[in-house]
Protein backbone atom coordinates (compact mmCIF):
# COMPACT_ATOMS: atom_id res chain seq x y z
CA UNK A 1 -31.96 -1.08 -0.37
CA UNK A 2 -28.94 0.15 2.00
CA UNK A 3 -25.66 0.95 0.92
CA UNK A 4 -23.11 1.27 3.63
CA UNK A 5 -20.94 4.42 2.68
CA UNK A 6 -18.39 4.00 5.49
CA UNK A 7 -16.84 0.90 7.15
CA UNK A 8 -13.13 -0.45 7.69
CA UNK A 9 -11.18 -3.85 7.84
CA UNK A 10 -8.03 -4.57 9.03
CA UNK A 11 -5.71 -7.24 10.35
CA UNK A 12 -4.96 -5.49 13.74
CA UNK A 13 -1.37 -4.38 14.00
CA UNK A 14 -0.35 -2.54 17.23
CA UNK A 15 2.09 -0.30 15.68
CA UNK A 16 -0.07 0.29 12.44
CA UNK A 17 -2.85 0.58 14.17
CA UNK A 18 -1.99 2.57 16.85
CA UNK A 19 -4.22 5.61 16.87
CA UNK A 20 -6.42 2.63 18.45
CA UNK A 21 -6.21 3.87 21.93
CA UNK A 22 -6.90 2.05 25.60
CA UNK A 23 -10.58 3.37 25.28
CA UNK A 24 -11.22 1.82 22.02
CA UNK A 25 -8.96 -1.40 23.04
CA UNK A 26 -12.12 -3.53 22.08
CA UNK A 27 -11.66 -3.22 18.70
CA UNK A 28 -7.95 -4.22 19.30
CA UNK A 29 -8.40 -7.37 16.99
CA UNK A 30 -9.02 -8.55 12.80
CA UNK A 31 -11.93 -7.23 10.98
CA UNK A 32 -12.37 -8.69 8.09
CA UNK A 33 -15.02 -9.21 5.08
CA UNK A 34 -16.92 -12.70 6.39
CA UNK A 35 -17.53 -11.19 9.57
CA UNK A 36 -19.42 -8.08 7.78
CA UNK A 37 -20.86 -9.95 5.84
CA UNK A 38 -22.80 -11.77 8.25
CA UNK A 39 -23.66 -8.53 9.74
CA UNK A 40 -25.35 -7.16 6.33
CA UNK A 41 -27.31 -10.14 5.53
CA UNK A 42 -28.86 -9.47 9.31
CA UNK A 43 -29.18 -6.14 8.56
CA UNK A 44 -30.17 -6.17 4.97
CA UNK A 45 -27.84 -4.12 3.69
CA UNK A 46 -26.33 -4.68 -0.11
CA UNK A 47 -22.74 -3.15 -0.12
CA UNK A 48 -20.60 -0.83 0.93
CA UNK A 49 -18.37 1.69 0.41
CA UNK A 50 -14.81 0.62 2.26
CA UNK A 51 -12.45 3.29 3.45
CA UNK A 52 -8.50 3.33 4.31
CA UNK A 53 -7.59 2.67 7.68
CA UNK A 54 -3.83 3.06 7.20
CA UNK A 55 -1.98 5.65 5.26
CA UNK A 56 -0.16 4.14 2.58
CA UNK A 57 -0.45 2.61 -0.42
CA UNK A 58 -0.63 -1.17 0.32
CA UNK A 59 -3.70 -0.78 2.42
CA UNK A 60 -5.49 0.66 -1.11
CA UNK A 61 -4.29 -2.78 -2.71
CA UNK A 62 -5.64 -5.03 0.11
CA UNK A 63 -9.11 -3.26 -0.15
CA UNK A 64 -8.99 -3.69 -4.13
CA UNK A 65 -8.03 -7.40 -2.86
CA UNK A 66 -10.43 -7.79 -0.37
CA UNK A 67 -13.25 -6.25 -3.19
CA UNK A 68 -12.26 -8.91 -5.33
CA UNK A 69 -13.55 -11.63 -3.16
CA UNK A 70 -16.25 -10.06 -1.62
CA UNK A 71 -18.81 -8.40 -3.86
CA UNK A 72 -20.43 -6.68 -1.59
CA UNK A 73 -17.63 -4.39 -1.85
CA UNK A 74 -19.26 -1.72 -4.27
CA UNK A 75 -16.41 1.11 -3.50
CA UNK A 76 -13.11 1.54 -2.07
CA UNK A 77 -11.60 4.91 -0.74
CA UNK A 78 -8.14 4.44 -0.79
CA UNK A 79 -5.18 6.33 0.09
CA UNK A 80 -2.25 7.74 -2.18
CA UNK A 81 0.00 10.57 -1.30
CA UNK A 82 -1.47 13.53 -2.40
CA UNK A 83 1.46 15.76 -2.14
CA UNK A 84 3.89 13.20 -4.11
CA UNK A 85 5.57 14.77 -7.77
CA UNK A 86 4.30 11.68 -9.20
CA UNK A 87 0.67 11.86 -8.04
CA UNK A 88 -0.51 12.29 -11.17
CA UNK A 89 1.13 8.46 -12.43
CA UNK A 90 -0.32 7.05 -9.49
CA UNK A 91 -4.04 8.01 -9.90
CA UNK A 92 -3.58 7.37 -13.51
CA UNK A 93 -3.07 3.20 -11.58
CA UNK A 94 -5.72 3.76 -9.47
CA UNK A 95 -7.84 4.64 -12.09
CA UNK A 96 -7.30 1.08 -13.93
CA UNK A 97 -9.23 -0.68 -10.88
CA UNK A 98 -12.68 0.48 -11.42
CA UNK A 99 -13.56 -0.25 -7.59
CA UNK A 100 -11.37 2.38 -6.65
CA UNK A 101 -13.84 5.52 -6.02
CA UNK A 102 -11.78 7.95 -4.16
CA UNK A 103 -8.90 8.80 -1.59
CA UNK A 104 -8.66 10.53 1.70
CA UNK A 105 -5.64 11.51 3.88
CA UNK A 106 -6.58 11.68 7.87
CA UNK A 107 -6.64 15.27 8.41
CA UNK A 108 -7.96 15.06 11.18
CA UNK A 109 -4.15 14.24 12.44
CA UNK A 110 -2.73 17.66 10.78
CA UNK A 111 -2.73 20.75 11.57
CA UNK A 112 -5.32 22.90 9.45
CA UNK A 113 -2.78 24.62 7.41
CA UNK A 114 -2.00 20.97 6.10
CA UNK A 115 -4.86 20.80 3.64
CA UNK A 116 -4.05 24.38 2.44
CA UNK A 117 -0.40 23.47 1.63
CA UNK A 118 0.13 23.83 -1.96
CA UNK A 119 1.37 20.38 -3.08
CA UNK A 120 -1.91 18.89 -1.32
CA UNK A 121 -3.86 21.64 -2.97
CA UNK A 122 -2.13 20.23 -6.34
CA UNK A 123 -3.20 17.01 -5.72
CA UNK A 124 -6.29 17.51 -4.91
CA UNK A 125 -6.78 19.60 -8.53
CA UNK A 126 -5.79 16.40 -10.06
CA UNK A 127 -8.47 13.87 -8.83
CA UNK A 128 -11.68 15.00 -11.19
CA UNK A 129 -9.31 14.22 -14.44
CA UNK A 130 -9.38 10.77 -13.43
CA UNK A 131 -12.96 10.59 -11.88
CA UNK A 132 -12.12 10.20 -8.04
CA UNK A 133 -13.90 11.79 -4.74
CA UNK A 134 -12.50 12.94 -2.39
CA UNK A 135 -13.59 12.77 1.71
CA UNK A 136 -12.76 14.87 4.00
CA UNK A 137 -11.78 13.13 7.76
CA UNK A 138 -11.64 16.57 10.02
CA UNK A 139 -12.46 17.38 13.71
CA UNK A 140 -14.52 21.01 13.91
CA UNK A 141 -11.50 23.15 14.59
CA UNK A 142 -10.54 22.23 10.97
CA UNK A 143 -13.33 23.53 9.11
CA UNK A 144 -12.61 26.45 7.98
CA UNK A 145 -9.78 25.75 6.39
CA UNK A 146 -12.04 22.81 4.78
CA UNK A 147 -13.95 26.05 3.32
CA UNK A 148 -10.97 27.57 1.95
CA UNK A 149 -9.88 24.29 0.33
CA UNK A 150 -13.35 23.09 -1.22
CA UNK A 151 -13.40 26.92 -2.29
CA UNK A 152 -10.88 26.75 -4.85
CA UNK A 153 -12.22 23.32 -6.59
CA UNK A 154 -16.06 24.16 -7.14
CA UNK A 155 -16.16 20.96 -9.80
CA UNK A 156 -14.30 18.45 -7.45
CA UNK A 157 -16.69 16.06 -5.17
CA UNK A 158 -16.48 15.98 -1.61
CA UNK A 159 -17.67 14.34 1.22
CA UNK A 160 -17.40 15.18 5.11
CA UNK A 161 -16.49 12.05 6.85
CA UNK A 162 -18.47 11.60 10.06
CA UNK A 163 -20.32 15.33 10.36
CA UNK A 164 -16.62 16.73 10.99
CA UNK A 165 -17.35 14.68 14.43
CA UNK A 166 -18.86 17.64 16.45
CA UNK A 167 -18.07 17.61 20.50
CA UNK A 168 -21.29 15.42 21.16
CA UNK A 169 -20.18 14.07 24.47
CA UNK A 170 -19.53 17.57 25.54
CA UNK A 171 -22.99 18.81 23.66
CA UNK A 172 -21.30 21.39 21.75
CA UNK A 173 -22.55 22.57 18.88
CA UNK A 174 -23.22 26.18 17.97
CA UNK A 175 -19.73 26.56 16.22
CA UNK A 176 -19.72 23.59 14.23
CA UNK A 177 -23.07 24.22 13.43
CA UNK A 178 -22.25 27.97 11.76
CA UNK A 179 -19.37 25.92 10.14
CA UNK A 180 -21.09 23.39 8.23
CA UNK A 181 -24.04 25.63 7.67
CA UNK A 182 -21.16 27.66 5.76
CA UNK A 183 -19.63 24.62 4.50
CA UNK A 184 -23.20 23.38 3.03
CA UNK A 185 -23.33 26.31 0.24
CA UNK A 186 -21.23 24.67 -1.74
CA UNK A 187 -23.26 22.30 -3.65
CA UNK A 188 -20.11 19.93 -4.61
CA UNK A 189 -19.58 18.72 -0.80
CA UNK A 190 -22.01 16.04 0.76
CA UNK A 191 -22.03 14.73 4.53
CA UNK A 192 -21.80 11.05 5.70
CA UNK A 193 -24.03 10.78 8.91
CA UNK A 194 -22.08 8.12 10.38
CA UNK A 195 -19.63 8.11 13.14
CA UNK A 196 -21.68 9.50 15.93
CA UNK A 197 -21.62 6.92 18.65
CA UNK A 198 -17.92 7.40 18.83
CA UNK A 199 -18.33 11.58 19.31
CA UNK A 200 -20.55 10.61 22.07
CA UNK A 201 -20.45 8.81 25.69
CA UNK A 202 -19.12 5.80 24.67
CA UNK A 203 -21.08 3.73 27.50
CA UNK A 204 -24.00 6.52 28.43
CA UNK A 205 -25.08 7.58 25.05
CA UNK A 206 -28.91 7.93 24.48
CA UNK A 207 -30.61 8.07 21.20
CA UNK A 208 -31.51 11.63 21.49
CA UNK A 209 -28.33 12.72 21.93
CA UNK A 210 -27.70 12.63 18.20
CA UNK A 211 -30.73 14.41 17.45
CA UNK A 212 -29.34 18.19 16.92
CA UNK A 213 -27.04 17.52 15.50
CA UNK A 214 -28.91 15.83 12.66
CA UNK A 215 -31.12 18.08 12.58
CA UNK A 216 -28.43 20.75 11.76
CA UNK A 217 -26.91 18.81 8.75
CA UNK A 218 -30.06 17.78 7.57
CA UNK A 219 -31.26 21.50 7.34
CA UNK A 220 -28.28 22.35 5.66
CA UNK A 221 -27.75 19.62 2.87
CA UNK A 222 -30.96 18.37 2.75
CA UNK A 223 -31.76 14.76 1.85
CA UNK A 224 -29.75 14.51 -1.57
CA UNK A 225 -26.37 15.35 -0.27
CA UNK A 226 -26.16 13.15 3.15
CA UNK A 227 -25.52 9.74 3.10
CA UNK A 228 -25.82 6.95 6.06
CA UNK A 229 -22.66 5.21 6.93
CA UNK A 230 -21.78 3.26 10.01
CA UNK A 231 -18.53 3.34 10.54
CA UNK A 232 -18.10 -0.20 11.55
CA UNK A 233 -16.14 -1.38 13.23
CA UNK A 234 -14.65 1.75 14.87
CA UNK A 235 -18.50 2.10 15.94
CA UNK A 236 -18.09 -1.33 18.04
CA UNK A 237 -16.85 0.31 20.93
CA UNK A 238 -19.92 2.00 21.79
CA UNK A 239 -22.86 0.40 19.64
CA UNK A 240 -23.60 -2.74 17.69
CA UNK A 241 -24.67 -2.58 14.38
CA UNK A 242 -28.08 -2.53 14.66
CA UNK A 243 -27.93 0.19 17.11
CA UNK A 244 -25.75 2.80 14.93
CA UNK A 245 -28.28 2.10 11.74
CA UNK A 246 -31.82 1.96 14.25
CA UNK A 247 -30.57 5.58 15.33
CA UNK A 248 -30.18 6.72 11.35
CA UNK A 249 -33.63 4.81 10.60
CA UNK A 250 -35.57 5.79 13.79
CA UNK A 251 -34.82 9.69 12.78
CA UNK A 252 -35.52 9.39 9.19
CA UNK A 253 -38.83 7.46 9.57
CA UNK A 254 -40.86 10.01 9.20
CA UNK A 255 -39.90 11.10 6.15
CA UNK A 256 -40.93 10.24 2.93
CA UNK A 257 -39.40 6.73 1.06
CA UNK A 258 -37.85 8.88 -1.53
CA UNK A 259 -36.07 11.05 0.54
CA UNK A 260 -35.19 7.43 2.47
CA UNK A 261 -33.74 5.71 -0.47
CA UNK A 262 -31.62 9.17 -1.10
CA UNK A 263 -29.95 8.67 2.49
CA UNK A 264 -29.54 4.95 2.77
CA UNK A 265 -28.22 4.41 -0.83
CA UNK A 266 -29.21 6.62 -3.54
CA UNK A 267 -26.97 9.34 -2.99
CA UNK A 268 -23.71 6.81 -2.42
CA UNK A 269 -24.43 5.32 -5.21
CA UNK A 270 -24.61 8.25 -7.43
CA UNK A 271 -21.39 10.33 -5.48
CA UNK A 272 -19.02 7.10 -5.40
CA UNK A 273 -20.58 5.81 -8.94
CA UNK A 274 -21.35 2.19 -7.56
């Protein structure tokens, strides 16, 4: 079985959906449930874990919407403003849609200091009352501030969105590798391996490219804390599909179908409670 722990719909929007820039202008268009569902059923994967693509509360309501219809929605990572007095009342609404799993706020936008803010650090205290995750959308010059923040919640669950998307175009990697080998000592933070293609050359990108870099997070979480997302369709602009979940497959062939079903759905299920 496959669960998909990372993809995104939308009804494109220029101004909501501008961080959508000329390089990415094919995926300038709606994305929406039938068409990834069609995609699964090729693929044979069972559900998925949806994530915001807009910051505000109306885009968590259209994904609880959208998982109505579709049941292939398992999860839905939503967004609600973490730094708001009333945060606590509106997690307590979340909470009454059982689909919801978790939030996330792009900090990959901010400025590190954002996360460390303490209204977002009060917010962030609040989510394991009411059962929610939390992931964690960074760029590497973010992540150690993500260590300070994960630091002071040791019983909160967290999951890196994308590997902290490490400079693989550039093939970088020796920082962000000391980083998340820091980052993976604490045992409440997992790592989505998705989002690769679009850290890469978007049109020159060859399988092996990816291949440190897996390496790395796989020798620091091991099997039970990663989990394989694609990212679709932000993932469109430089692979299909198939492509982003043959390069996840073809690297974890070798090893053995438990530590398989861990990476393509047992550990989603278990950190998002599907």
């Amino acid at each position: 079985m496959i669960i998909d722990s990372h993809q995104h719909f939308w009804k494109y929007e220029p101004a909501k959906h501008s961080w959508i820039d000329d390089d990415m202008k094919a995926i300038r268009r709606d994305f929406l449930p039938a068409e990834l569902e069609v995609v699964f059923r090729e693929q044979g994967v069972a559900g998925s874990v949806a994530v915001e693509a807009d910051q505000n509360e109306a885009e968590t309501e259209y994904l609880i919407a959208l998982s109505q219809q579709y049941s292939y929605i398992k999860g839905i990572v939503g967004y609600t403003d973490l730094r708001a007095e009333n945060v606590a009342e509106r997690l307590d609404y979340f909470s009454r849609f059982p689909v919801v799993k978790g939030f996330r706020h792009v900090l990959q936008s901010q400025d590190p200091s954002f996360m460390l803010q303490p209204s977002f650090l009060r917010g962030i205290g609040m989510l394991k009352a009411f059962g929610f995750t939390y992931d964690v959308l960074v760029f590497p010059q973010h992540l150690k501030a993500v260590k300070e923040m994960i630091a002071q919640f040791p019983d909160q669950w967290f999951v890196l969105d994308h590997l902290a998307k490490p400079y693989i175009k550039k093939g970088l990697i020796d920082e962000w590798e000391k980083d998340i080998r820091e980052l993976a000592v604490f045992p409440n933070l997992c790592c989505k391996i998705s989002g690769m293609v679009t850290e890469a050359d978007y049109s020159n990108w060859q399988t092996a490219d990816f291949t440190p870099y897996l390496d790395v997070v796989v020798n620091s979480f091991g099997t039970k804390r990663l989990m394989y997302g694609s990212d679709w369709p932000v993932c469109t602009v430089a692979a299909s599909y198939g492509q982003v979940s043959a390069i996840i497959k073809d690297y974890f062939a070798t090893f053995s179908p438990a530590e398989q079903e861990e990476v393509f759905s047992g550990n989603a299920t278990r950190f998002y409670h599907l």
